[in-house]
N, C-alpha and C. Protein backbone atom coordinates (compact mmCIF):
# COMPACT_ATOMS: atom_id res chain seq x y z
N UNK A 1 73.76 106.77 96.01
CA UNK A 1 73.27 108.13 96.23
C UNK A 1 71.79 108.12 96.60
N UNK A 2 71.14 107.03 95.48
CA UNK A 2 70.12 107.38 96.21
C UNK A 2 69.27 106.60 97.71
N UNK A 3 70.05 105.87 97.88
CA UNK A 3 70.09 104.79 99.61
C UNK A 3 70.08 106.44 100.27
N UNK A 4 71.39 106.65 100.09
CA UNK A 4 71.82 107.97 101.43
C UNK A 4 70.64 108.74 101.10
N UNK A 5 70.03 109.10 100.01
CA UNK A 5 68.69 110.37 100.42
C UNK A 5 68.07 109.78 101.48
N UNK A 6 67.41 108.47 101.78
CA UNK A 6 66.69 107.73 102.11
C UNK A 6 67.14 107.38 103.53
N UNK A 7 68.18 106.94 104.06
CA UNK A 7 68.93 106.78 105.06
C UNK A 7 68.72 107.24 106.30
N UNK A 8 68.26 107.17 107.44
CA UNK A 8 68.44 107.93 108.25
C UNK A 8 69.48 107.73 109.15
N UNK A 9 69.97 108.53 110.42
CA UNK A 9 70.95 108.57 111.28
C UNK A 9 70.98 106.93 112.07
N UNK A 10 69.61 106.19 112.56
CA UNK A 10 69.74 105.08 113.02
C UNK A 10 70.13 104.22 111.53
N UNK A 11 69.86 104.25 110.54
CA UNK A 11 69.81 103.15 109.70
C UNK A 11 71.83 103.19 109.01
N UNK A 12 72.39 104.53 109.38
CA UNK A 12 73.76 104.43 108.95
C UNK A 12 74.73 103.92 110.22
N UNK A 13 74.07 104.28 111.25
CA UNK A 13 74.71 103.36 112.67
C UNK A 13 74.33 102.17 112.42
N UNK A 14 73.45 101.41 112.35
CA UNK A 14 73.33 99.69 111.93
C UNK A 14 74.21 99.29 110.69
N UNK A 15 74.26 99.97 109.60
CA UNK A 15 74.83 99.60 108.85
C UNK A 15 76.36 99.42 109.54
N UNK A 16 76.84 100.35 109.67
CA UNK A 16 78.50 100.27 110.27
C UNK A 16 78.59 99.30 111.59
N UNK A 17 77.90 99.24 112.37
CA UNK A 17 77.84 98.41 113.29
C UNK A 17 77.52 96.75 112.55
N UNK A 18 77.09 96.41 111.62
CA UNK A 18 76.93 95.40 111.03
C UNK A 18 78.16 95.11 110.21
N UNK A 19 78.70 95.91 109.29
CA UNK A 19 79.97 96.14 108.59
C UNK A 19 81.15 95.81 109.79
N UNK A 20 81.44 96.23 110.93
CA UNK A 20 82.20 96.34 112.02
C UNK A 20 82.35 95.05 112.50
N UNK A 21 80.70 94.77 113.05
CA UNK A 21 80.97 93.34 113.94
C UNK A 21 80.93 91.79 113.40
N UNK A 22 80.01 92.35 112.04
CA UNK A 22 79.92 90.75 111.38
C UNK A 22 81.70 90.74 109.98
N UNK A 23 82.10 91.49 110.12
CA UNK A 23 83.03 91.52 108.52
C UNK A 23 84.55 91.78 109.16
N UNK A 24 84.67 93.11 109.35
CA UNK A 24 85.84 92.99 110.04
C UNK A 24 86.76 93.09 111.15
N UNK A 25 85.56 92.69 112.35
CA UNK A 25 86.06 91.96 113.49
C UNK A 25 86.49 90.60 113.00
N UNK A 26 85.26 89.66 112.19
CA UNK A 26 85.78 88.56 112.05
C UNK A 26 86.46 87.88 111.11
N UNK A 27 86.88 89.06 110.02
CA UNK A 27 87.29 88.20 109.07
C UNK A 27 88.67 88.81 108.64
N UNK A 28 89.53 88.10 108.55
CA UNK A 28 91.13 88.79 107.91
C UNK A 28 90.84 88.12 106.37
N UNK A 29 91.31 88.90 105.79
CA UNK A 29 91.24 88.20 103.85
C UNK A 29 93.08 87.32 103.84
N UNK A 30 93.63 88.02 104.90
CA UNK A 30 95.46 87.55 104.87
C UNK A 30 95.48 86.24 105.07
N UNK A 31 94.31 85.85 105.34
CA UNK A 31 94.07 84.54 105.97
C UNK A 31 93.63 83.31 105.11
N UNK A 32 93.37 83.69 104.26
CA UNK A 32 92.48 82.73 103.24
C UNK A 32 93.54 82.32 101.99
N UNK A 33 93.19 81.38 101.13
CA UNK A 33 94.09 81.32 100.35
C UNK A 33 92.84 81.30 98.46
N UNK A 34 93.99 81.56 97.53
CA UNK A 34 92.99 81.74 96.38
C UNK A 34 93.54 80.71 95.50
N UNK A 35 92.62 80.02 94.24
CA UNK A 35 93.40 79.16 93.45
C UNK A 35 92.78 79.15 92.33
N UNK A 36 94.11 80.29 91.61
CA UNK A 36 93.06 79.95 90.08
C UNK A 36 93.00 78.66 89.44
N UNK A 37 91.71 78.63 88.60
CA UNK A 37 91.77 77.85 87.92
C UNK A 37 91.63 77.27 86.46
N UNK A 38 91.76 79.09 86.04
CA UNK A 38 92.11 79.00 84.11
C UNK A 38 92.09 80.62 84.26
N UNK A 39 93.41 80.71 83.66
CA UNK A 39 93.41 82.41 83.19
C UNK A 39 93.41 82.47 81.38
N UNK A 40 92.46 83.13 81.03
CA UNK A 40 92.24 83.22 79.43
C UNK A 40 93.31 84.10 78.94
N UNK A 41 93.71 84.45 77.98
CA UNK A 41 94.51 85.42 76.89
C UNK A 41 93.74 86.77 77.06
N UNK A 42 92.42 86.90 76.85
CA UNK A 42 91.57 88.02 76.85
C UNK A 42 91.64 89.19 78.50
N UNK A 43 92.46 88.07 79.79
CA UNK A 43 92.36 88.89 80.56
C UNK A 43 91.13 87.79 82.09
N UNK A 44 90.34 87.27 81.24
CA UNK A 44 89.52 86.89 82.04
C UNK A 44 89.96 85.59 83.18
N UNK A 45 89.74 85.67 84.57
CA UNK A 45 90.19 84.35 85.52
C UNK A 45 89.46 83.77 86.24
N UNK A 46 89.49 82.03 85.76
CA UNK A 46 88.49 81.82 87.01
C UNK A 46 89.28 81.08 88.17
N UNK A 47 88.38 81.68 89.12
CA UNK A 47 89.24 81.34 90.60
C UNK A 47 88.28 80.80 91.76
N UNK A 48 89.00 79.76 92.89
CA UNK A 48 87.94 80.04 93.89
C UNK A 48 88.88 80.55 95.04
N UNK A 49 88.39 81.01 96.56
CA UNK A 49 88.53 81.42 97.52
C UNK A 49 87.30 81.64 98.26
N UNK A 50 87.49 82.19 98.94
CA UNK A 50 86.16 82.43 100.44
C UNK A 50 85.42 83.17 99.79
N UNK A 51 83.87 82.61 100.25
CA UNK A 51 82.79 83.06 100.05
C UNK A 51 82.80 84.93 100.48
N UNK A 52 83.09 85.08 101.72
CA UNK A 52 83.59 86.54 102.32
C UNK A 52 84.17 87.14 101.40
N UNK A 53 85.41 87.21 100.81
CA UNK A 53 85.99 87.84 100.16
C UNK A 53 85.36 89.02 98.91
N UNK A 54 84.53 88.73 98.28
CA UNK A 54 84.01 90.25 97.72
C UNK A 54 82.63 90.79 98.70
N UNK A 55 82.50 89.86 99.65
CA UNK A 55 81.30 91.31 100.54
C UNK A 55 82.55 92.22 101.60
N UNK A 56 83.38 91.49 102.00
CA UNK A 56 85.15 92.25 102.70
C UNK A 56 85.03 93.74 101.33
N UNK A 57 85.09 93.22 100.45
CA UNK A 57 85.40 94.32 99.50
C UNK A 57 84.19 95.26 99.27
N UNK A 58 83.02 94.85 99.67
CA UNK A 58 81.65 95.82 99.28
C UNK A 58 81.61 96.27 100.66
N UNK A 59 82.27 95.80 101.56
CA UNK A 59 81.90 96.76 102.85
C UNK A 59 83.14 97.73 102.84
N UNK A 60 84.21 97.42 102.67
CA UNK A 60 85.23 98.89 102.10
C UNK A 60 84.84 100.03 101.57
N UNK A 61 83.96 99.76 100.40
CA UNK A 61 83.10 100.98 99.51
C UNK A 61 81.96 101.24 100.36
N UNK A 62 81.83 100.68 101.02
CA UNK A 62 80.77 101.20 101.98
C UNK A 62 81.04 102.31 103.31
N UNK A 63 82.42 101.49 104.08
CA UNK A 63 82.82 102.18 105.03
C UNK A 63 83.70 103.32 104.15
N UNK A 64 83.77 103.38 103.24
CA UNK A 64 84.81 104.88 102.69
C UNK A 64 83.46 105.80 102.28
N UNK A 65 82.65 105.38 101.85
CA UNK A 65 81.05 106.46 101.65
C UNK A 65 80.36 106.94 102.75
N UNK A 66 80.68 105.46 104.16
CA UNK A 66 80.21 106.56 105.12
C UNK A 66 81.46 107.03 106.30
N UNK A 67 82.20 106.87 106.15
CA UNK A 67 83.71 107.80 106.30
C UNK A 67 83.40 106.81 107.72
N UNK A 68 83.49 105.98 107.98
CA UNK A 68 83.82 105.23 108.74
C UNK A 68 85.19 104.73 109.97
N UNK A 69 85.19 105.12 110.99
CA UNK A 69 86.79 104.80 111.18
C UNK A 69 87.03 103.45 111.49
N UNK A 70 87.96 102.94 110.90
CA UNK A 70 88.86 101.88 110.51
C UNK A 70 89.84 101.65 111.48
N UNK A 71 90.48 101.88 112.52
CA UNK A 71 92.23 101.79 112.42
C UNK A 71 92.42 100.41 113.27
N UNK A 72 91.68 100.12 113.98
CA UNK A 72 91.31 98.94 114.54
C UNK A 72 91.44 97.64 113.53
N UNK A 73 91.11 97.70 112.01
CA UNK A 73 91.46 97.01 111.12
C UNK A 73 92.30 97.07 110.47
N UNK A 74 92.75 97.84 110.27
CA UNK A 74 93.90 98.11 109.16
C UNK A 74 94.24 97.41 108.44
N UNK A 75 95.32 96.28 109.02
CA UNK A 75 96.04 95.80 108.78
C UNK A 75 95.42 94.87 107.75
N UNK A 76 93.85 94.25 108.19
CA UNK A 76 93.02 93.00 107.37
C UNK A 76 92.63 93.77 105.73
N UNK A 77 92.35 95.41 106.42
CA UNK A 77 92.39 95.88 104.96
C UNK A 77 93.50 96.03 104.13
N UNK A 78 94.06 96.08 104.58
CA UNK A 78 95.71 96.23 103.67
C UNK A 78 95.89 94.89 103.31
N UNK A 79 95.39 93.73 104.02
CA UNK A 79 95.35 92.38 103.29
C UNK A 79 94.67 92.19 102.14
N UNK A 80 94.11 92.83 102.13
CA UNK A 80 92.63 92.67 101.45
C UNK A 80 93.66 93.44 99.87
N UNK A 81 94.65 93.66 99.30
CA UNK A 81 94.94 94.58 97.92
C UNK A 81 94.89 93.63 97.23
N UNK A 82 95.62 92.44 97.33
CA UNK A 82 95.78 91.51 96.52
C UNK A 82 94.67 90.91 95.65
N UNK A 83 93.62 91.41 96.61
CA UNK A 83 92.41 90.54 95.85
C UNK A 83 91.32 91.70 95.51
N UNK A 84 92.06 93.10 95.11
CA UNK A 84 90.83 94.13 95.18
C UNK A 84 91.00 94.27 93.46
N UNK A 85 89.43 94.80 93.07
CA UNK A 85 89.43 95.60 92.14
C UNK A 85 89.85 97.15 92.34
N UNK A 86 89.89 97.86 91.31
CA UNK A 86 90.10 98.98 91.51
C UNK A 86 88.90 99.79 92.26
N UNK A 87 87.59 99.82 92.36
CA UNK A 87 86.78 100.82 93.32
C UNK A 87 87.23 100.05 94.71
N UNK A 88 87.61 99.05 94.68
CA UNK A 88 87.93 98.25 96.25
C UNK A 88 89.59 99.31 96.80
N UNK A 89 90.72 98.93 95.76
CA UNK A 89 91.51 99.86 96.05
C UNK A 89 91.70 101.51 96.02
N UNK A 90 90.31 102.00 95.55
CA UNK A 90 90.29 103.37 95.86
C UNK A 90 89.79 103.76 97.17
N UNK A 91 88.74 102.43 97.46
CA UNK A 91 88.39 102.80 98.66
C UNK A 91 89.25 102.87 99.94
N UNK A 92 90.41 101.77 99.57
CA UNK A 92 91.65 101.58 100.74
C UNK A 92 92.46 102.64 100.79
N UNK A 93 92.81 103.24 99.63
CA UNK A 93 93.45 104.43 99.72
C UNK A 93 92.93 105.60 100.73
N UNK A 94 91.48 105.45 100.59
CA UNK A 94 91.12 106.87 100.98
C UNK A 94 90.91 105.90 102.66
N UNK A 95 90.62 105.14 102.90
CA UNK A 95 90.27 104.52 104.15
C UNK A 95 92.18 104.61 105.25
N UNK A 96 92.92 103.91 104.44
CA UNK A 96 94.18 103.84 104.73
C UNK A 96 95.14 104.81 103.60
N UNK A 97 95.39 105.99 104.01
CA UNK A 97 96.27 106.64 103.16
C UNK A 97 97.77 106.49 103.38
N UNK A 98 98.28 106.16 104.98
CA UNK A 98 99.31 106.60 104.95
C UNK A 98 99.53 105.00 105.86
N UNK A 99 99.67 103.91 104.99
CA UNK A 99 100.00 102.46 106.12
C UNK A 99 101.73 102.10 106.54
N UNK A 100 101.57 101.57 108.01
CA UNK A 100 102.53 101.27 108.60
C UNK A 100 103.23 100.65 108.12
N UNK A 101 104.44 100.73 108.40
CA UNK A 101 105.67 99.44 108.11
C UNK A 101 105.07 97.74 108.15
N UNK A 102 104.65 97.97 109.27
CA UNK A 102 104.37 96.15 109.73
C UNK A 102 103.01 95.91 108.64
N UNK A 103 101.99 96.80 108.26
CA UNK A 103 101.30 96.72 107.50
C UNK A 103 101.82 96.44 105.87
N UNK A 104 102.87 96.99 104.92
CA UNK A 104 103.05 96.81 104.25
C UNK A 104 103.96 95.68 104.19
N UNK A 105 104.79 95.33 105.18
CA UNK A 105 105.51 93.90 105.61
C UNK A 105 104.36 92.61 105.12
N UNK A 106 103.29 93.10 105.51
CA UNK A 106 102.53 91.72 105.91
C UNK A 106 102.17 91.98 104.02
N UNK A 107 101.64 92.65 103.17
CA UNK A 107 101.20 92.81 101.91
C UNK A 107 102.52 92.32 100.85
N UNK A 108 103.46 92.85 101.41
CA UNK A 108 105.12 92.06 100.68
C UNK A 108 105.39 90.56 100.83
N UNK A 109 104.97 90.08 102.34
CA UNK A 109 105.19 88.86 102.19
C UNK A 109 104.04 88.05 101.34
N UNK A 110 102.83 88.18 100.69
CA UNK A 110 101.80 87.28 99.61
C UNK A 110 103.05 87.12 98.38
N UNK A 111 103.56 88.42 97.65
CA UNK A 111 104.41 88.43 97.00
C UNK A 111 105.94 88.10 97.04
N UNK A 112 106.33 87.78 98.01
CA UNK A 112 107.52 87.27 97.94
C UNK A 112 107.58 85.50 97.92
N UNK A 113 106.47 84.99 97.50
CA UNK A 113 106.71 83.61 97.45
C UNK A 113 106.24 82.43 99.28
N UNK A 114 105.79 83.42 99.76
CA UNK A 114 105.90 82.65 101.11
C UNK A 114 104.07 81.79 101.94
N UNK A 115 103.89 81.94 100.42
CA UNK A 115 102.20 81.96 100.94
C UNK A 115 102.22 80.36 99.70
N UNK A 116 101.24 79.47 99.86
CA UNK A 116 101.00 78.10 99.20
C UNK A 116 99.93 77.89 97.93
N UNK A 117 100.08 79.63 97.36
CA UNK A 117 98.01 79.60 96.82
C UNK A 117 99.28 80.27 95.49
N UNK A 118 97.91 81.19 94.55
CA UNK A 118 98.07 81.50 93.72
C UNK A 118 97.59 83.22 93.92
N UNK A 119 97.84 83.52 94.97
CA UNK A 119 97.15 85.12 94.94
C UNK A 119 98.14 86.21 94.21
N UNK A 120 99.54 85.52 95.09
CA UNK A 120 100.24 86.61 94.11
C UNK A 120 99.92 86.73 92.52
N UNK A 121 99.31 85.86 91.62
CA UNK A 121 99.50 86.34 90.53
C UNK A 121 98.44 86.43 90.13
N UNK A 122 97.30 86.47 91.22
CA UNK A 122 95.90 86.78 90.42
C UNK A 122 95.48 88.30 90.20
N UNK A 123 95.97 89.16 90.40
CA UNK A 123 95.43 90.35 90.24
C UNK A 123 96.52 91.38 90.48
N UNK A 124 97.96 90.85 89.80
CA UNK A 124 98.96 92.13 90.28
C UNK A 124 99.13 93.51 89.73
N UNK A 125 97.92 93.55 89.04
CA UNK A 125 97.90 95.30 88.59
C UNK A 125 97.43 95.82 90.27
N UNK A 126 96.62 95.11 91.08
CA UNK A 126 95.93 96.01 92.39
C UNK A 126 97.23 96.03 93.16
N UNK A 127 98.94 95.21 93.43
CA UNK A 127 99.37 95.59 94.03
C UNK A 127 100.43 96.64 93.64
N UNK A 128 100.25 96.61 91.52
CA UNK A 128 101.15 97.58 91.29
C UNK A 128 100.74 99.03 91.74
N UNK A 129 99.14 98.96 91.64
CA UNK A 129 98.91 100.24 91.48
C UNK A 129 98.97 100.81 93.30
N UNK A 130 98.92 99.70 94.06
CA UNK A 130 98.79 100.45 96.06
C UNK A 130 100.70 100.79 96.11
N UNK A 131 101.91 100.14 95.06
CA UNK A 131 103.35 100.22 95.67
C UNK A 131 103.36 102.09 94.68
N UNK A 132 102.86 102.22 93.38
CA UNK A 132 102.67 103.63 93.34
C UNK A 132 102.07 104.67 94.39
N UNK A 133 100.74 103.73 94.87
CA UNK A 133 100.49 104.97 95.47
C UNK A 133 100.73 105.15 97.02
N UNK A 134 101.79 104.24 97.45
CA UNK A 134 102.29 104.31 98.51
C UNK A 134 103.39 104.63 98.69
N UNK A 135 104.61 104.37 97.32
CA UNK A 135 105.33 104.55 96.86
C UNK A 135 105.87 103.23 98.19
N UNK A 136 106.14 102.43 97.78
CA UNK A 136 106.84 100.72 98.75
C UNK A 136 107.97 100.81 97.73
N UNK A 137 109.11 101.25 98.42
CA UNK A 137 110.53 100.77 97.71
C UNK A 137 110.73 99.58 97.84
N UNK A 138 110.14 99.04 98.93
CA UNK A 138 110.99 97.93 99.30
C UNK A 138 110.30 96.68 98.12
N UNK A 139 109.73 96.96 97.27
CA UNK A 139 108.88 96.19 96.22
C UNK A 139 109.04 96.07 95.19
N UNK A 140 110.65 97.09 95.49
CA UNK A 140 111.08 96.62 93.39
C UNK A 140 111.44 95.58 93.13
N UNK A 141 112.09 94.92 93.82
CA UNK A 141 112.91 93.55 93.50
C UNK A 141 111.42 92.34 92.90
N UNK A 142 110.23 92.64 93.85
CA UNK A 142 108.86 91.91 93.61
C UNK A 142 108.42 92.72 92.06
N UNK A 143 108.45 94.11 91.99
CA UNK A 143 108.30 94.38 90.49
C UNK A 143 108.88 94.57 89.06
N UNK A 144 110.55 93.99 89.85
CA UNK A 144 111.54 93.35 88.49
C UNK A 144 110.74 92.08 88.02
N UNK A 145 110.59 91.00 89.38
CA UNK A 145 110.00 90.18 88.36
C UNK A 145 108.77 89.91 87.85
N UNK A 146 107.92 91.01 88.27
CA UNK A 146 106.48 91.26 87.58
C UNK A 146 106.75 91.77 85.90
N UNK A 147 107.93 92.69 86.06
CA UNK A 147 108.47 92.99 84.59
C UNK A 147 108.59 91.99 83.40
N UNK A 148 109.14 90.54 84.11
CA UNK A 148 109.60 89.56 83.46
C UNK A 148 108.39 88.34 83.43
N UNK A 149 107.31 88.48 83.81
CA UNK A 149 106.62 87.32 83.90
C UNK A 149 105.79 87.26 83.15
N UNK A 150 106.35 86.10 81.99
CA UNK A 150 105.62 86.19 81.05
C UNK A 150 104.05 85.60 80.64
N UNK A 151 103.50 85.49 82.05
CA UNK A 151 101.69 84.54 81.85
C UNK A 151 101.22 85.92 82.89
N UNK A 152 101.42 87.29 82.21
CA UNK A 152 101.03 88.03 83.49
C UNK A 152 100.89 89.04 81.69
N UNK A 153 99.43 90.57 81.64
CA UNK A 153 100.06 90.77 80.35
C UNK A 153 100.76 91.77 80.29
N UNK A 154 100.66 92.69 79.26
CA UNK A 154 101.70 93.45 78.61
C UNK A 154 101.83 94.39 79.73
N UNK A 155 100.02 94.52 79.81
CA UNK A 155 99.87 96.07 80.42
C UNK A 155 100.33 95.87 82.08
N UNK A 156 99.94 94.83 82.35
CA UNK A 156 100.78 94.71 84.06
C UNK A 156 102.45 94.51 83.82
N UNK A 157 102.91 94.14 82.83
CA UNK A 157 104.02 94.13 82.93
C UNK A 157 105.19 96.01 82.71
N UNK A 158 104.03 96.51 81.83
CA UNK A 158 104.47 97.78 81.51
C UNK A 158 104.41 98.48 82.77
N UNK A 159 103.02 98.30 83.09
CA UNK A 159 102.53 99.20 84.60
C UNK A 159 103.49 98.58 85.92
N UNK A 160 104.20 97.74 85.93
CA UNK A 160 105.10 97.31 87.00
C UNK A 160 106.78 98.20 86.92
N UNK A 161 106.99 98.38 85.23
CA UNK A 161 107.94 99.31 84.82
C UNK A 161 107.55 100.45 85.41
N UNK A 162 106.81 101.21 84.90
CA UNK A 162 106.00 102.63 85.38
C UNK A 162 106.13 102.76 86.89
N UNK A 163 105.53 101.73 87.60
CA UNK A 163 105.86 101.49 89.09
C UNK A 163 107.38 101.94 89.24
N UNK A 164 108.05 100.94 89.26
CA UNK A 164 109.81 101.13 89.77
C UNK A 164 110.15 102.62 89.16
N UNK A 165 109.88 102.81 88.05
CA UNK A 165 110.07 104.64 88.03
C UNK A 165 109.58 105.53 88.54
N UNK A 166 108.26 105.30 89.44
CA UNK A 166 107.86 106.39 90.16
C UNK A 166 108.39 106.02 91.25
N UNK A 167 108.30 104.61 91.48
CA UNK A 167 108.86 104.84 93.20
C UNK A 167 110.62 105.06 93.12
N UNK A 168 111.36 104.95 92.39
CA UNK A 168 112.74 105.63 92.46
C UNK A 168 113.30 105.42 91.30
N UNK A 169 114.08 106.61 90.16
CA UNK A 169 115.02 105.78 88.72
C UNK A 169 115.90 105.19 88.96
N UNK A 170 115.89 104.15 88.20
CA UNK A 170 117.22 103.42 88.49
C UNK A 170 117.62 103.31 86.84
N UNK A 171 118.38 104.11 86.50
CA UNK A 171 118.51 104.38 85.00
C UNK A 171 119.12 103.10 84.80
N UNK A 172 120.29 102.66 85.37
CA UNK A 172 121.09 100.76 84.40
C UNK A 172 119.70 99.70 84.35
N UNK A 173 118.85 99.82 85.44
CA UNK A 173 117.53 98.67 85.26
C UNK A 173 116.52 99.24 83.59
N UNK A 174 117.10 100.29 83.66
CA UNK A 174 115.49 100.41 82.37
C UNK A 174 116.66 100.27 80.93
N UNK A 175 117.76 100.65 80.92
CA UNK A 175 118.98 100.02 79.70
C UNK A 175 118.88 98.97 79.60
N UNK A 176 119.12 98.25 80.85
CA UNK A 176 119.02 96.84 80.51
C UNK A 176 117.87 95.50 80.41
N UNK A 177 116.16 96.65 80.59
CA UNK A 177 115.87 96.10 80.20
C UNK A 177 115.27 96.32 78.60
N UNK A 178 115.35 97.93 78.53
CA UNK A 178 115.38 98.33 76.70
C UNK A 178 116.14 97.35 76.36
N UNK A 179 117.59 97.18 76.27
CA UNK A 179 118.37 96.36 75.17
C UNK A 179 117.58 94.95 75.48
N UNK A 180 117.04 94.30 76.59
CA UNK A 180 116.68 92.95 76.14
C UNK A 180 115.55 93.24 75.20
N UNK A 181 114.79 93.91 75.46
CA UNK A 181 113.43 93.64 74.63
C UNK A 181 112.78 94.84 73.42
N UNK A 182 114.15 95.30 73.03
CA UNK A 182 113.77 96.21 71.91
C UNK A 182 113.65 95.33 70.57
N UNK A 183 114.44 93.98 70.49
CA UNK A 183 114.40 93.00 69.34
C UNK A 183 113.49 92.04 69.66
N UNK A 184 112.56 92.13 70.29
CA UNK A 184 111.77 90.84 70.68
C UNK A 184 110.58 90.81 69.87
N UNK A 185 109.59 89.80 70.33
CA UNK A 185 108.63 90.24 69.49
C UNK A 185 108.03 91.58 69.55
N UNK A 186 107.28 91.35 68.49
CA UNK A 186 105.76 92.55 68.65
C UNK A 186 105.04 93.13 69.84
N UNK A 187 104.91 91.84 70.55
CA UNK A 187 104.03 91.68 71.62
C UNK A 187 104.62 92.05 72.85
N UNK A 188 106.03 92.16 73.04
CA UNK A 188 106.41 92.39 74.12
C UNK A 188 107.65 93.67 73.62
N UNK A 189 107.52 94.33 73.04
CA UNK A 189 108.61 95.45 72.39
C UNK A 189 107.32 96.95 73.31
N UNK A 190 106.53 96.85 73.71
CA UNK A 190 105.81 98.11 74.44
C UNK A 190 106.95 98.07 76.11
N UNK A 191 106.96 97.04 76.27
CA UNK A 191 108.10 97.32 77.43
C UNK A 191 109.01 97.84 77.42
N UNK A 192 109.99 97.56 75.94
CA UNK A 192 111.16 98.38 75.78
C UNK A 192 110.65 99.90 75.52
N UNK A 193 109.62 100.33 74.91
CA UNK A 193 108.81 101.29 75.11
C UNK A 193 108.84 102.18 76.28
N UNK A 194 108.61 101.71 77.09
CA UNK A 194 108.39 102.05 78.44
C UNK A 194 109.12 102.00 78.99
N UNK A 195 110.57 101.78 79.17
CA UNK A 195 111.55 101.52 79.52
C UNK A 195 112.83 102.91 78.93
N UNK A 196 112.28 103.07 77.86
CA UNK A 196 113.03 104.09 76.85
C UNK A 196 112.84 105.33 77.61
């Protein structure tokens, strides 16, 4: 807020023109691969991947503050969920609200196993929360087994439940998975929870 008091009309054209020609003309994030390399109990992961990859994400919050048009990229931003925090995926939302078929094709295939890294499982609350707010049917079968994976935690596993119920009920999937995990432990009985 306080940059933009300061800002003038040439200094927000350089910015986007810099954002544009150095970031995402040249860089796809679909392209790169990630590899964790210790995920803690507490939540915390350490990982490496491309140096690019969180300024890709600070120029998103940038181009959604200065309403920037995008469509020319799209697609690299829609690459870009897997590895967003949440102000990164609010910004995609509002940048890309309504993405193409071939666009969400390309975000399904990280998760369906067809990629050599570890991205699918570094951050799958950012793709539970873009198949809500895109509502991607075609992503339950990818968020049955987010349901079931047990080095992933409670709350992505609950929030992947929550997912498949907003994007369509399928009342025999949430029975069957209440009856597995209403006797289970402690730790994993919030699913049957959520499932109920």
């Amino acid at each position: 807020e306080k940059i933009d008091l300061r800002m003038i009309k040439r200094d927000k054209s350089r910015l986007k023109s810099l954002i544009t020609n150095s970031i995402f003309k040249k860089f796809d994030p679909g392209q790169h691969k990630l590899t964790i390399s210790r995920r803690e109990t507490g939540g915390a992961t350490g990982y490496t991947t491309h140096g690019w990859i969180p300024v890709f994400g600070d120029c998103l919050i940038v181009a959604k503050e200065l309403r920037m048009k995008v469509s020319k990229y799209r697609k690299r931003i829609i690459n870009y969920i897997p590895f967003a925090y949440s102000d990164h995926l609010r910004a995609i939302f509002v940048l890309i609200p309504r993405p193409k078929a071939e666009e969400i094709n390309s975000l399904l295939k990280v998760y369906k196993g067809e990629r050599g890294d570890d991205l699918s499982r570094f951050m799958p609350s950012s793709f539970i929360e873009a198949c809500k707010n895109y509502n991607i049917a075609e992503a339950i079968p990818i968020l049955r087994k987010f349901v079931e994976q047990t080095d992933f935690s409670i709350y992505e596993r609950c929030s992947a439940l929550e997912a498949i119920m907003n994007i369509g009920l399928q009342k025999e999937y949430f029975k069957e998975i209440f009856k597995q995990y209403k006797n289970k432990k402690q730790e994993t009985f919030p699913i049957a929870e959520v499932a109920n």
